[in-house]
N, C-alpha and C. Protein backbone atom coordinates (compact mmCIF):
# COMPACT_ATOMS: atom_id res chain seq x y z
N UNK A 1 64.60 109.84 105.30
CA UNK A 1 66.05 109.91 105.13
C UNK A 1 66.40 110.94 104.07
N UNK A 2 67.17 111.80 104.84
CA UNK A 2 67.89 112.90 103.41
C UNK A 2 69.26 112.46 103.00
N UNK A 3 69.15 112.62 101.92
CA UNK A 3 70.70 112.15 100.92
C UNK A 3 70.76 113.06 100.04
N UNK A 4 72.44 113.36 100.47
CA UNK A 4 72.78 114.52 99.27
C UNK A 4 74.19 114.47 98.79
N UNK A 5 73.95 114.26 97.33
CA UNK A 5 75.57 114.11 96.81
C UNK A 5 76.15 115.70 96.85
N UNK A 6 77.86 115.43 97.22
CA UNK A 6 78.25 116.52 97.73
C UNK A 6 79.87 116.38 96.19
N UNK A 7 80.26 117.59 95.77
CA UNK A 7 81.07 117.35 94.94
C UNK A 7 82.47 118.86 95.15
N UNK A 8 83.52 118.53 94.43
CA UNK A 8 84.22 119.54 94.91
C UNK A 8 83.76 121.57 95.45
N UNK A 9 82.63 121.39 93.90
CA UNK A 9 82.41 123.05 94.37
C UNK A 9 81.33 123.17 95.42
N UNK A 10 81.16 121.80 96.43
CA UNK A 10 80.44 121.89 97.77
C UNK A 10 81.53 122.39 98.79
N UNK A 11 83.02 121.50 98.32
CA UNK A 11 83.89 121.63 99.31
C UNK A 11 84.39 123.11 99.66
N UNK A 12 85.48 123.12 101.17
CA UNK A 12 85.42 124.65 101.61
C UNK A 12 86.80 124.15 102.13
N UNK A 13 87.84 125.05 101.18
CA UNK A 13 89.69 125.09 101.25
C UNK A 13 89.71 126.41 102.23
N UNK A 14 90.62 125.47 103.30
CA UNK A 14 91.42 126.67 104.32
C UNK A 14 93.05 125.96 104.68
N UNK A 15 93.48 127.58 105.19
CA UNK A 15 94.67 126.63 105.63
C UNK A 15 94.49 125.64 107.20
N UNK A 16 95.55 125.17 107.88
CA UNK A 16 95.53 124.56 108.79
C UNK A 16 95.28 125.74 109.85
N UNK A 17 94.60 125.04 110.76
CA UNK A 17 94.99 126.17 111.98
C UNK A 17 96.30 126.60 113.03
N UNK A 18 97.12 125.99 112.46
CA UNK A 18 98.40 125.90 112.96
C UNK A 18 99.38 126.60 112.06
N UNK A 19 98.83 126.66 110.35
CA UNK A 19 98.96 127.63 109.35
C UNK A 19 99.99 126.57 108.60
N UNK A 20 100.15 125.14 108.75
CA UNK A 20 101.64 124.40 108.10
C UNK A 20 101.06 123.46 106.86
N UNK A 21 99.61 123.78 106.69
CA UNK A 21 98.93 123.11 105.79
C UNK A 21 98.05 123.30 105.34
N UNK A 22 97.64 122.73 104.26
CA UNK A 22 95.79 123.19 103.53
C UNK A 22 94.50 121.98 103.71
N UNK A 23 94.07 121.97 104.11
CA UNK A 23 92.42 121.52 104.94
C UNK A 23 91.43 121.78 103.68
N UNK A 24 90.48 120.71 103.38
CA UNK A 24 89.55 121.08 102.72
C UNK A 24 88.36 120.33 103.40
N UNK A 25 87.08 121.33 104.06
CA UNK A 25 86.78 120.55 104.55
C UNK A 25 85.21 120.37 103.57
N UNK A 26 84.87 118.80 104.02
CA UNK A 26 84.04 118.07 103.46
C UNK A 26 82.24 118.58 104.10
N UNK A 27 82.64 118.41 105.09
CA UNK A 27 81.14 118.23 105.93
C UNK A 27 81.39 118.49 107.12
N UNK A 28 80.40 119.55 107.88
CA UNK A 28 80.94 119.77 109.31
C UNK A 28 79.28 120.61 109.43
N UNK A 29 79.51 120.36 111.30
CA UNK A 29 78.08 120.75 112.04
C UNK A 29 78.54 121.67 112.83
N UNK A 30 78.18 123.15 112.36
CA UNK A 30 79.65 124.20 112.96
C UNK A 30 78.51 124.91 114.56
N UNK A 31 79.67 125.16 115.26
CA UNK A 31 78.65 125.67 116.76
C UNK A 31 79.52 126.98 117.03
N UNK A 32 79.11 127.98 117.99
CA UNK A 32 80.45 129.06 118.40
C UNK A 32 81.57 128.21 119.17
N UNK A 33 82.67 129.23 119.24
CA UNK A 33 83.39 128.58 119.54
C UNK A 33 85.00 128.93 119.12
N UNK A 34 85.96 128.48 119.83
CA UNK A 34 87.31 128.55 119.40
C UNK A 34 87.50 127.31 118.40
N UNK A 35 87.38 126.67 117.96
CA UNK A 35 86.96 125.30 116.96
C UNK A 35 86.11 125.40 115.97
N UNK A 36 84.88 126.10 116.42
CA UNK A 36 84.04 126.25 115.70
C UNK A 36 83.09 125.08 114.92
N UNK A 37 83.03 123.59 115.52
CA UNK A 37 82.69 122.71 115.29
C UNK A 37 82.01 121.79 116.14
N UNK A 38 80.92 121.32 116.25
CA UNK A 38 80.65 119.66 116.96
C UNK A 38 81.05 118.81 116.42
N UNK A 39 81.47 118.27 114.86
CA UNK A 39 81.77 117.57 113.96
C UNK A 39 82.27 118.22 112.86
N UNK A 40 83.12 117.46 112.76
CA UNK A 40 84.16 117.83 111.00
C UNK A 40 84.75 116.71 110.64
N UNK A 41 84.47 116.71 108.77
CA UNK A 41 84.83 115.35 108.15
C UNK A 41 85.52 116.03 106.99
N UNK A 42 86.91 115.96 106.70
CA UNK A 42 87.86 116.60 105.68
C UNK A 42 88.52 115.98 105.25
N UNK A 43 89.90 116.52 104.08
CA UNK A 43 90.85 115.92 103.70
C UNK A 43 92.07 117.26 103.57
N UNK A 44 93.05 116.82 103.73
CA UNK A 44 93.92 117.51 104.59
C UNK A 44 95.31 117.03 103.33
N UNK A 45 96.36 117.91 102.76
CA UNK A 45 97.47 117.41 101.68
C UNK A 45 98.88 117.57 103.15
N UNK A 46 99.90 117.09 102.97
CA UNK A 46 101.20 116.73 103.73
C UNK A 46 102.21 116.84 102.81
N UNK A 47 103.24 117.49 102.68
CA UNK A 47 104.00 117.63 101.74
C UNK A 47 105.38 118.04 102.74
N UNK A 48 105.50 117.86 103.68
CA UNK A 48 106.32 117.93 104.94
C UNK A 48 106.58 117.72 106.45
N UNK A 49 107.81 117.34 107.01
CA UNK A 49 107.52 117.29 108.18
C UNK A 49 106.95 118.97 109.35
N UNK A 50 106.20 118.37 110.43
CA UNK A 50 105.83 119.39 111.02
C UNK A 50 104.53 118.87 111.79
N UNK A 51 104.34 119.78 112.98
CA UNK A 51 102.81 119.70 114.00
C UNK A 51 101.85 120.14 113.38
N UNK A 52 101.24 119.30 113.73
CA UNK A 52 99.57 119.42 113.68
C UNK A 52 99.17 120.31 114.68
N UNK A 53 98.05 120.76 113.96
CA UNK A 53 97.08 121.55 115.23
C UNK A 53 96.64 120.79 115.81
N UNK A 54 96.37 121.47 117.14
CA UNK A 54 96.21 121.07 118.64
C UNK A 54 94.27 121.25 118.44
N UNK A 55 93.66 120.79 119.03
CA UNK A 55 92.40 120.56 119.45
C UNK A 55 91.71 120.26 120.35
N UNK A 56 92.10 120.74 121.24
CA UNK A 56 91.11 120.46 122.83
C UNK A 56 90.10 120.06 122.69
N UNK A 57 89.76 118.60 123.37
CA UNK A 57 88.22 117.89 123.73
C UNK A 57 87.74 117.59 122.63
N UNK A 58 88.85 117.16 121.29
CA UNK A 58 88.19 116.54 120.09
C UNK A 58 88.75 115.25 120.03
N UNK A 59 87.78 114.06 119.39
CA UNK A 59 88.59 113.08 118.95
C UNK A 59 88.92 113.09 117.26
N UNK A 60 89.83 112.04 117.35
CA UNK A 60 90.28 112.03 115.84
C UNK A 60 90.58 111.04 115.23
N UNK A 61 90.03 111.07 113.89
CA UNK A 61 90.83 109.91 113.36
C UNK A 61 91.56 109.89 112.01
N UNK A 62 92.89 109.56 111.29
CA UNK A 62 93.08 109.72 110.49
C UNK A 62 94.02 108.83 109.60
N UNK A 63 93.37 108.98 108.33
CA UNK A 63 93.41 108.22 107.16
C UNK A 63 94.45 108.23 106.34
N UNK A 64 95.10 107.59 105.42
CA UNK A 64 95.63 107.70 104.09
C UNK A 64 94.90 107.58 102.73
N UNK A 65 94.86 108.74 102.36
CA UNK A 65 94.01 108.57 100.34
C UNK A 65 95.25 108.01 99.78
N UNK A 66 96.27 108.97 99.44
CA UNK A 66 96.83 108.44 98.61
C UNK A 66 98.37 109.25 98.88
N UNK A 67 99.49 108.78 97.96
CA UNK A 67 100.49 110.00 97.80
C UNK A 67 101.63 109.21 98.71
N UNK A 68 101.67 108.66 99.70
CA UNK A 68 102.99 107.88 100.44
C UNK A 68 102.65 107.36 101.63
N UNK A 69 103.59 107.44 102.67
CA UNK A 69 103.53 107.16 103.61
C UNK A 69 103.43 108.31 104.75
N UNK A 70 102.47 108.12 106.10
CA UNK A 70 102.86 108.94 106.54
C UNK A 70 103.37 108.52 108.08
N UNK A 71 104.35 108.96 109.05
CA UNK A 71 104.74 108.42 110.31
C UNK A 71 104.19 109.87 111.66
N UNK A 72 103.83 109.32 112.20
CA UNK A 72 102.92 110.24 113.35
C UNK A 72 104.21 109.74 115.05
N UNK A 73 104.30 110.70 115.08
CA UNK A 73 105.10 111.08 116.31
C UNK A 73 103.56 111.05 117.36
N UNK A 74 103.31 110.64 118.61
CA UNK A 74 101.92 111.32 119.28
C UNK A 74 102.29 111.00 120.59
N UNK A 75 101.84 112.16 121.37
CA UNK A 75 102.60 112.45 122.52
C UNK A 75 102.16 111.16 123.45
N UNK A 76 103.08 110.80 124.12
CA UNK A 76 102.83 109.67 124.96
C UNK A 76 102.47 107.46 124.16
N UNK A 77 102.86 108.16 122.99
CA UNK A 77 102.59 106.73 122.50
C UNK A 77 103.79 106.52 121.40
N UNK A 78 103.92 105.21 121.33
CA UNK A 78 105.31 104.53 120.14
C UNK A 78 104.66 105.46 118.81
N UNK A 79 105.54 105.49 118.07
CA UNK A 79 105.16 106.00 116.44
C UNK A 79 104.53 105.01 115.95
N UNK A 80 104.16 105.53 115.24
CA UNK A 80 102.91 104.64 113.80
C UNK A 80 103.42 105.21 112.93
N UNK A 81 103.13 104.25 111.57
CA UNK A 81 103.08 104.77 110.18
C UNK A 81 101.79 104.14 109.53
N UNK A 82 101.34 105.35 108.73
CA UNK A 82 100.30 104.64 107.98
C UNK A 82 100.36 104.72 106.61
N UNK A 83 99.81 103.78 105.85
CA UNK A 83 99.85 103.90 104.31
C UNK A 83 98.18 103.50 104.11
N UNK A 84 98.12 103.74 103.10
CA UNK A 84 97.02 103.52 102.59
C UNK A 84 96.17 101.44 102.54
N UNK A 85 97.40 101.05 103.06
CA UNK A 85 96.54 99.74 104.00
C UNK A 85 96.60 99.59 105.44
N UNK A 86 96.89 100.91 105.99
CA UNK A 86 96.51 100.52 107.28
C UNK A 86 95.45 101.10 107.97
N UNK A 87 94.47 100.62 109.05
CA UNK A 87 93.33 101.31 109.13
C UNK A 87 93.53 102.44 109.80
N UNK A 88 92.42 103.65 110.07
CA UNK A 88 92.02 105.15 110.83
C UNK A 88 93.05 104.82 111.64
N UNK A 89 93.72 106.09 112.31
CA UNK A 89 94.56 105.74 113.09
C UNK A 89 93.50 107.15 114.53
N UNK A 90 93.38 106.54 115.84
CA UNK A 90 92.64 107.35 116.59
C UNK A 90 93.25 107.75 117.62
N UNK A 91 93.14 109.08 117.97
CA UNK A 91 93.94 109.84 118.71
C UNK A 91 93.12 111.55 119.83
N UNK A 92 93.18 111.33 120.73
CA UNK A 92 93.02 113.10 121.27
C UNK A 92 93.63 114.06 120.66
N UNK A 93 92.63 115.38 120.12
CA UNK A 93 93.08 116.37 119.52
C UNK A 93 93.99 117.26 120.12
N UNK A 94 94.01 116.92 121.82
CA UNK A 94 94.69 117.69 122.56
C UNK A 94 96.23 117.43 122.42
N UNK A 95 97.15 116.10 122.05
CA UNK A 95 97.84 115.39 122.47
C UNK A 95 98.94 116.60 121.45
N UNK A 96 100.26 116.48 121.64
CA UNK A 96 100.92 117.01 120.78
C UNK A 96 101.38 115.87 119.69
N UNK A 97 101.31 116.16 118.51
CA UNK A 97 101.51 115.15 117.42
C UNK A 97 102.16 115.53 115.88
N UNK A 98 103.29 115.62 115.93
CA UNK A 98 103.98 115.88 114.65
C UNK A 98 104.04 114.98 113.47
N UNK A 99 103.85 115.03 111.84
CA UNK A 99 104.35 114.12 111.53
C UNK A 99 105.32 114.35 110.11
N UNK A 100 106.00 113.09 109.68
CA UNK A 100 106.97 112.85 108.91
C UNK A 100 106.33 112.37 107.15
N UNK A 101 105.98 112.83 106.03
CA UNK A 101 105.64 112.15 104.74
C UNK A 101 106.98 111.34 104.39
N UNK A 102 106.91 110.58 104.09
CA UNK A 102 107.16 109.91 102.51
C UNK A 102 106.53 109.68 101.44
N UNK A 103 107.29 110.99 100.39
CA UNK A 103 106.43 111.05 99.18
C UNK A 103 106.38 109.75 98.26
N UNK A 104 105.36 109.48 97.59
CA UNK A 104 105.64 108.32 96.49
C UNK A 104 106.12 109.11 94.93
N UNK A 105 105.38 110.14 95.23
CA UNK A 105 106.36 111.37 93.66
C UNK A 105 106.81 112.28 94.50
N UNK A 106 107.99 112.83 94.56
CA UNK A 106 108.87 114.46 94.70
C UNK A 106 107.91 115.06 94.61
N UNK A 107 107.50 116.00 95.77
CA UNK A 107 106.43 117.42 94.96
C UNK A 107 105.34 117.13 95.29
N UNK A 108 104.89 116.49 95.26
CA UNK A 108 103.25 115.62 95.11
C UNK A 108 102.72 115.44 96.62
N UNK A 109 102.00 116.09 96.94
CA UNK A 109 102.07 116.11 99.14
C UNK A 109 100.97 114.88 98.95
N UNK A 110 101.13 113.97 100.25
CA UNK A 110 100.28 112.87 100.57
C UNK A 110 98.47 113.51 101.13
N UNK A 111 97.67 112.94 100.45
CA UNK A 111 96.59 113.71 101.01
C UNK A 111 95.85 112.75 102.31
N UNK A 112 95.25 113.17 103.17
CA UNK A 112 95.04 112.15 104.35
C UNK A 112 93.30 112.35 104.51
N UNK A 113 92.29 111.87 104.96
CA UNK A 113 91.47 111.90 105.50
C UNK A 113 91.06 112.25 107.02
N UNK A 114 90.26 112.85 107.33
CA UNK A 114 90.17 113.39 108.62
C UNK A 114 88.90 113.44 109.28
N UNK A 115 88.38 112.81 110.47
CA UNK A 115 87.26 113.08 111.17
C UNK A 115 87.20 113.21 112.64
N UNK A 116 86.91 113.90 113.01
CA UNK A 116 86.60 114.91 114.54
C UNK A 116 85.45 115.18 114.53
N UNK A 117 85.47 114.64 116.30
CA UNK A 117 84.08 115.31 116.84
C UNK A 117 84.49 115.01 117.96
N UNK A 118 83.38 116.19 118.69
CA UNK A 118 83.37 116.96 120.16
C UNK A 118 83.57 115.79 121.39
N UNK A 119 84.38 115.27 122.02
CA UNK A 119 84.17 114.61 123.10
C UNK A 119 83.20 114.85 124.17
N UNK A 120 82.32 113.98 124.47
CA UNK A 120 81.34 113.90 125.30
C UNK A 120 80.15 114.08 124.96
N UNK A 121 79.84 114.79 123.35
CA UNK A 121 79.03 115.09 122.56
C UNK A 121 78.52 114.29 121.58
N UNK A 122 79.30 113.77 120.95
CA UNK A 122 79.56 113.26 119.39
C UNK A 122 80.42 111.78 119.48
N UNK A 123 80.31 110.94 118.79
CA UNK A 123 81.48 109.63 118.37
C UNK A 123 80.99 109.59 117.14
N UNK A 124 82.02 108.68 116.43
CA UNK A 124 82.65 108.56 115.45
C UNK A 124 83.08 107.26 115.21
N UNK A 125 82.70 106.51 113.89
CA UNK A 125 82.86 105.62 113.13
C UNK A 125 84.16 106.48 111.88
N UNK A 126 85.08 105.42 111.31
CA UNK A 126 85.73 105.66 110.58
C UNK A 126 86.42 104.18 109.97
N UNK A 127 85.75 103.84 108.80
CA UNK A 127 86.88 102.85 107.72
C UNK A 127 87.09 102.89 106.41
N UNK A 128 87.96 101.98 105.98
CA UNK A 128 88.09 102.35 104.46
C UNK A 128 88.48 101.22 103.64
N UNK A 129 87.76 100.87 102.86
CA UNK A 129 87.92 100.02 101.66
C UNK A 129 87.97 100.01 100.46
N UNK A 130 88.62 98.86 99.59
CA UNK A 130 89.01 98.67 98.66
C UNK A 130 87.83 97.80 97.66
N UNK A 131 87.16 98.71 96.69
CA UNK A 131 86.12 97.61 96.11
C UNK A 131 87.01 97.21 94.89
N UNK A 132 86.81 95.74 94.73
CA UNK A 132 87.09 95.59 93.37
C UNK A 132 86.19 94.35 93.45
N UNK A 133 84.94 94.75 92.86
CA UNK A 133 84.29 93.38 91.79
C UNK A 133 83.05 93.12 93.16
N UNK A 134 83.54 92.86 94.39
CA UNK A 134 82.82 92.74 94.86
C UNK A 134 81.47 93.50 95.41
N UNK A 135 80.18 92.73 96.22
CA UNK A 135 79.96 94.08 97.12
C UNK A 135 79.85 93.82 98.28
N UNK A 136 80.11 95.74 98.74
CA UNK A 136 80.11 95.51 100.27
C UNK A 136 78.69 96.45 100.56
N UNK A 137 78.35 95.38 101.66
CA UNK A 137 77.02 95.98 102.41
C UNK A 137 77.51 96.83 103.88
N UNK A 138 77.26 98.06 103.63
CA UNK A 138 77.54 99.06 104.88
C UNK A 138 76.07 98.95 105.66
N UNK A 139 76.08 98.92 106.75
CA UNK A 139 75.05 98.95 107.64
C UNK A 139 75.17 100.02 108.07
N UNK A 140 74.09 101.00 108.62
CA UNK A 140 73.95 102.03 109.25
C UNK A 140 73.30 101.79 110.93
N UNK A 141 73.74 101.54 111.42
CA UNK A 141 73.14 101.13 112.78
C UNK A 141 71.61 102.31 113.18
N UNK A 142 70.93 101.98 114.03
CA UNK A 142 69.87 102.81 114.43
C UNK A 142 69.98 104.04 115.38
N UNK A 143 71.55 104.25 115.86
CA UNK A 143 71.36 104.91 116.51
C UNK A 143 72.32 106.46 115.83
N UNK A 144 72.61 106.03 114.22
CA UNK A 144 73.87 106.89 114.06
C UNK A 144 72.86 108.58 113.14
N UNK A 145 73.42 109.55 113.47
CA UNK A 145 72.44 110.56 113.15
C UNK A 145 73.17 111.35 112.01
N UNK A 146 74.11 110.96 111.51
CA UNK A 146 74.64 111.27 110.37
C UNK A 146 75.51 110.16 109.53
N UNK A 147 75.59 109.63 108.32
CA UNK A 147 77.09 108.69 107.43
C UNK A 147 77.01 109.72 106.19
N UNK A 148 78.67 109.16 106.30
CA UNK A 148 79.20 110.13 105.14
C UNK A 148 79.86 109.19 104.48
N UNK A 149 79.69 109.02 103.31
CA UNK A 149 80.81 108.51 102.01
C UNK A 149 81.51 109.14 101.28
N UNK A 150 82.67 108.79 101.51
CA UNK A 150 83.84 109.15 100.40
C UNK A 150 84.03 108.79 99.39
N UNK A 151 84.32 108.96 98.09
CA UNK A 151 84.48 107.76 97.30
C UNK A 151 86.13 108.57 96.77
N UNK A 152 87.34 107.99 97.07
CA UNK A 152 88.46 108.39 96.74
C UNK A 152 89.17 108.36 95.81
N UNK A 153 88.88 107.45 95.23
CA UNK A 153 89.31 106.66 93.63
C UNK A 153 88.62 105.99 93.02
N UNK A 154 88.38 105.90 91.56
CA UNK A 154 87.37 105.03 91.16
C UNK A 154 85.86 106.07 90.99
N UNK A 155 84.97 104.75 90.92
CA UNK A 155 83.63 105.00 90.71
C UNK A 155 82.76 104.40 91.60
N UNK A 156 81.64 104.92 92.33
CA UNK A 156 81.31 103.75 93.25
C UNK A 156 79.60 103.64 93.09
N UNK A 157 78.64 102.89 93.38
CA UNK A 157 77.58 103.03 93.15
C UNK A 157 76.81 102.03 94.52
N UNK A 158 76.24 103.13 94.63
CA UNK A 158 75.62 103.32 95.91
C UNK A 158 74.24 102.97 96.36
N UNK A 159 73.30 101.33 96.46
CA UNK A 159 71.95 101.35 96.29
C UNK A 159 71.26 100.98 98.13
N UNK A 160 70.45 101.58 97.99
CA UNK A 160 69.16 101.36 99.21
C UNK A 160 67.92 100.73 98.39
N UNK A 161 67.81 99.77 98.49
CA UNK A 161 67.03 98.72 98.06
C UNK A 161 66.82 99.17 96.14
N UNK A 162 65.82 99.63 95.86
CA UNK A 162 65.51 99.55 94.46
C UNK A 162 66.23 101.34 94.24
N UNK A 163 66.42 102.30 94.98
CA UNK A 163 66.94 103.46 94.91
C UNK A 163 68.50 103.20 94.99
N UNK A 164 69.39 103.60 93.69
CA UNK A 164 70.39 104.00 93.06
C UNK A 164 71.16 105.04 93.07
N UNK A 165 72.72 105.63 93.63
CA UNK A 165 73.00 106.89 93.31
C UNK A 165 74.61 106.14 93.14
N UNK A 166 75.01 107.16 92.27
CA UNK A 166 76.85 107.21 91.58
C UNK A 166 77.47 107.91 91.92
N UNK A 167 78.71 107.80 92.59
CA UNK A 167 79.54 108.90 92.86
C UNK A 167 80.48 108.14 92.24
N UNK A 168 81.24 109.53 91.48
CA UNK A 168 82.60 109.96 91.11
C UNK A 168 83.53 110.16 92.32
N UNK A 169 84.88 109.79 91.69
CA UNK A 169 86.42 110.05 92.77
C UNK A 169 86.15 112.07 92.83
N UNK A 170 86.24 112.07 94.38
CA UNK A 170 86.11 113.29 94.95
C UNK A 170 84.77 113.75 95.50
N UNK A 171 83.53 112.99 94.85
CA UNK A 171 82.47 113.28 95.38
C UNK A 171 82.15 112.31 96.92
N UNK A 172 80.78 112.69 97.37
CA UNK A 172 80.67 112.11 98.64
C UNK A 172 79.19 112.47 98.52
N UNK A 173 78.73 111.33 99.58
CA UNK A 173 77.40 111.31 99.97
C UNK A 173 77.08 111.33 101.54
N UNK A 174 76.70 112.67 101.41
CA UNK A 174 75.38 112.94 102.94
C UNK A 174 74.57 112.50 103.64
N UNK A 175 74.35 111.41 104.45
CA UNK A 175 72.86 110.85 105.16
C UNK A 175 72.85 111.32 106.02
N UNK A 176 71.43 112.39 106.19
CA UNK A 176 70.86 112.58 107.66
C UNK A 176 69.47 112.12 107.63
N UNK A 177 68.93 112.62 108.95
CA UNK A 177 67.10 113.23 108.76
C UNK A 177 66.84 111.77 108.80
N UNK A 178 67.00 110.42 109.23
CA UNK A 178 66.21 109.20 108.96
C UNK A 178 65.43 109.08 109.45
N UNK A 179 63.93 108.76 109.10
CA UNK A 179 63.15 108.91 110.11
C UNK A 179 62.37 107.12 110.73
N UNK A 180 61.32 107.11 111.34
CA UNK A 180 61.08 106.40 111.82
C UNK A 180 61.10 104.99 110.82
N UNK A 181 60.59 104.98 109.87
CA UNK A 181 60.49 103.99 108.90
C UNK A 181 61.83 103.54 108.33
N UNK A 182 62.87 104.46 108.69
CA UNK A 182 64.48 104.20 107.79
C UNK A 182 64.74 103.13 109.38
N UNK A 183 64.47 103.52 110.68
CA UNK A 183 65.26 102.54 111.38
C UNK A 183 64.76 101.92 112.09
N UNK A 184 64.51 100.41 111.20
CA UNK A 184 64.12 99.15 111.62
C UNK A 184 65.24 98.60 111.81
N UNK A 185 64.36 97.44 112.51
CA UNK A 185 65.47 97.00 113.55
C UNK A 185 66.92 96.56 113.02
N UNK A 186 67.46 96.61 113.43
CA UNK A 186 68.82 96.13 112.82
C UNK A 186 69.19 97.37 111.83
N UNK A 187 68.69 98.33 111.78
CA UNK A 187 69.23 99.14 111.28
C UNK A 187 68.91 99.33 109.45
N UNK A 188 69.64 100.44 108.74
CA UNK A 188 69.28 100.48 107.33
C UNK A 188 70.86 100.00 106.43
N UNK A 189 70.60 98.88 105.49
CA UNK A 189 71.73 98.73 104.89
C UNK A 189 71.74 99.44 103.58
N UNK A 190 73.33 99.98 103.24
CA UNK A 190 73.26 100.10 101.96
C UNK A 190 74.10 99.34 101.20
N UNK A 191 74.34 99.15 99.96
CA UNK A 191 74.92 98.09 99.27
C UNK A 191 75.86 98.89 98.01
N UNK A 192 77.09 98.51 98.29
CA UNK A 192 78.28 99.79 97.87
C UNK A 192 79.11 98.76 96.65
N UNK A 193 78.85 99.19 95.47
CA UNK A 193 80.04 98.28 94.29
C UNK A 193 80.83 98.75 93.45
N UNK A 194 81.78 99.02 93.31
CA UNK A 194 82.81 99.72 92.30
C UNK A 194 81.94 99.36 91.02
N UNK A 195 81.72 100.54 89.99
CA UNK A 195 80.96 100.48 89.04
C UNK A 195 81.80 99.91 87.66
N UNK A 196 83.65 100.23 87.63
CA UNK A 196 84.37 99.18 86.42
C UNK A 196 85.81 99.22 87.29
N UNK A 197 86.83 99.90 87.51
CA UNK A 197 88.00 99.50 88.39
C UNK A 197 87.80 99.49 89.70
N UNK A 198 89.07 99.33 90.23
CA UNK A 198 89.14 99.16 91.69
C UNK A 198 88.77 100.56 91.89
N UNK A 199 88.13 100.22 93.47
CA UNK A 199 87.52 101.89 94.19
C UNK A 199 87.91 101.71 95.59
N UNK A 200 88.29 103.08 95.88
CA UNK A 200 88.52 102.94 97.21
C UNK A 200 87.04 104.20 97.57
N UNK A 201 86.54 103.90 98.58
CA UNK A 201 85.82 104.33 99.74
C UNK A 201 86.45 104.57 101.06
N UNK A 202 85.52 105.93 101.76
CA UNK A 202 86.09 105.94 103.11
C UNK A 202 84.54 106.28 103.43
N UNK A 203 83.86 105.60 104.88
CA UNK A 203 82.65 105.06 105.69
C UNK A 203 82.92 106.15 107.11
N UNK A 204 81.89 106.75 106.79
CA UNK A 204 81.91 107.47 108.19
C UNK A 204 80.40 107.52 109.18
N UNK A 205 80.60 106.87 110.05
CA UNK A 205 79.16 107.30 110.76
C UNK A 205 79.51 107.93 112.24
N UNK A 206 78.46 109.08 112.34
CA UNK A 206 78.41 109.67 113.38
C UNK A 206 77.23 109.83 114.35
N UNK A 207 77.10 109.83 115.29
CA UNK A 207 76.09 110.40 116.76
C UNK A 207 76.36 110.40 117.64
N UNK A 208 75.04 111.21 118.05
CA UNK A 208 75.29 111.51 119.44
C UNK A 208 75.54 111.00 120.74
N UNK A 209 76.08 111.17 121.75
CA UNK A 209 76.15 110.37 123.42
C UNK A 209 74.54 110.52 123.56
């Protein structure tokens, strides 16, 4: 199993591809292409109404970090709003989908979480929790060929049996490469605890069809 803590000067700032926003992306498995991706895991700021880029043959899912509310217009379905207690919200990249912030400060754009991957290629796990005091045991199932951790707020600390790692708010952790001995049956757990305040986490696992 490879693990690699990932921290802002890993991250890679662009604008949107639609040009109405700024994208920073986290982790991505880039291929040729008009997309240029099999997988991408980012965070994305909202500071207005307006469309999203369009994405042919991707799925999606997306989050609230922090900053307000946000309401998603998506073509062919009732509106949603999400805040930061409601779960991934999942959608076709193709679909047309505008949306609406409500700031919690003037000025201050809502930042969102984001994960895509290739339909027919790739799926996607996406949740997010709140540690305080407790712990939570993330399972990695046997068949997933990449998880990614967020850690959004807070401090979080991260163990695989007697092996230990800490992430700071903004950093994230990498799992690939597991090899035969990481997946016994039932899979590999790890065991996730806010290290002194509340922490929020965001859980991503990915593989292949």
């Amino acid at each position: 199993m490879k693990r690699q803590v990932l921290g802002p000067a890993d991250f890679l700032t662009m604008p949107w591809k639609n040009g109405q926003g700024v994208t920073t992306e986290l982790a991505v498995a880039r291929r040729p292409g008009e997309d240029g991706f099999d997988w991408r895991i980012s965070t994305a700021t909202v500071a207005a109404p307006g469309p999203f880029s369009v994405f042919a043959g991707i799925d999606r899912s997306l989050a609230i970090v922090r900053g307000g509310t946000l309401t998603l217009n998506v073509q062919g379905r009732p509106d949603v709003t999400l805040t930061t207690h409601t779960p991934p919200y999942a959608f076709a990249g193709e679909l047309a989908v505008s949306s609406t912030p409500v700031l919690d400060v003037p000025g201050v754009p809502i930042d969102d979480f984001n994960v895509m991957t290739r339909r027919g290629e790739w799926r996607h796990t996406l949740t997010q929790h709140r540690l305080e005091g407790q712990t939570l045991t993330w399972p990695l199932p046997v068949h997933t060929a990449v998880a990614f951790l967020y850690c959004a707020h807070g401090e979080v600390r991260v163990a695989f049996g007697d092996a230990q790692t800490t992430l700071a708010a903004g950093h994230a952790l990498l799992i690939n490469e597991m090899n035969e001995i990481d997946r016994t049956e039932g899979g590999l757990n790890c065991e996730l605890q806010a290290v002194d305040a509340a922490t929020d986490v965001f859980l991503t696992t990915l593989a292949r069809h």
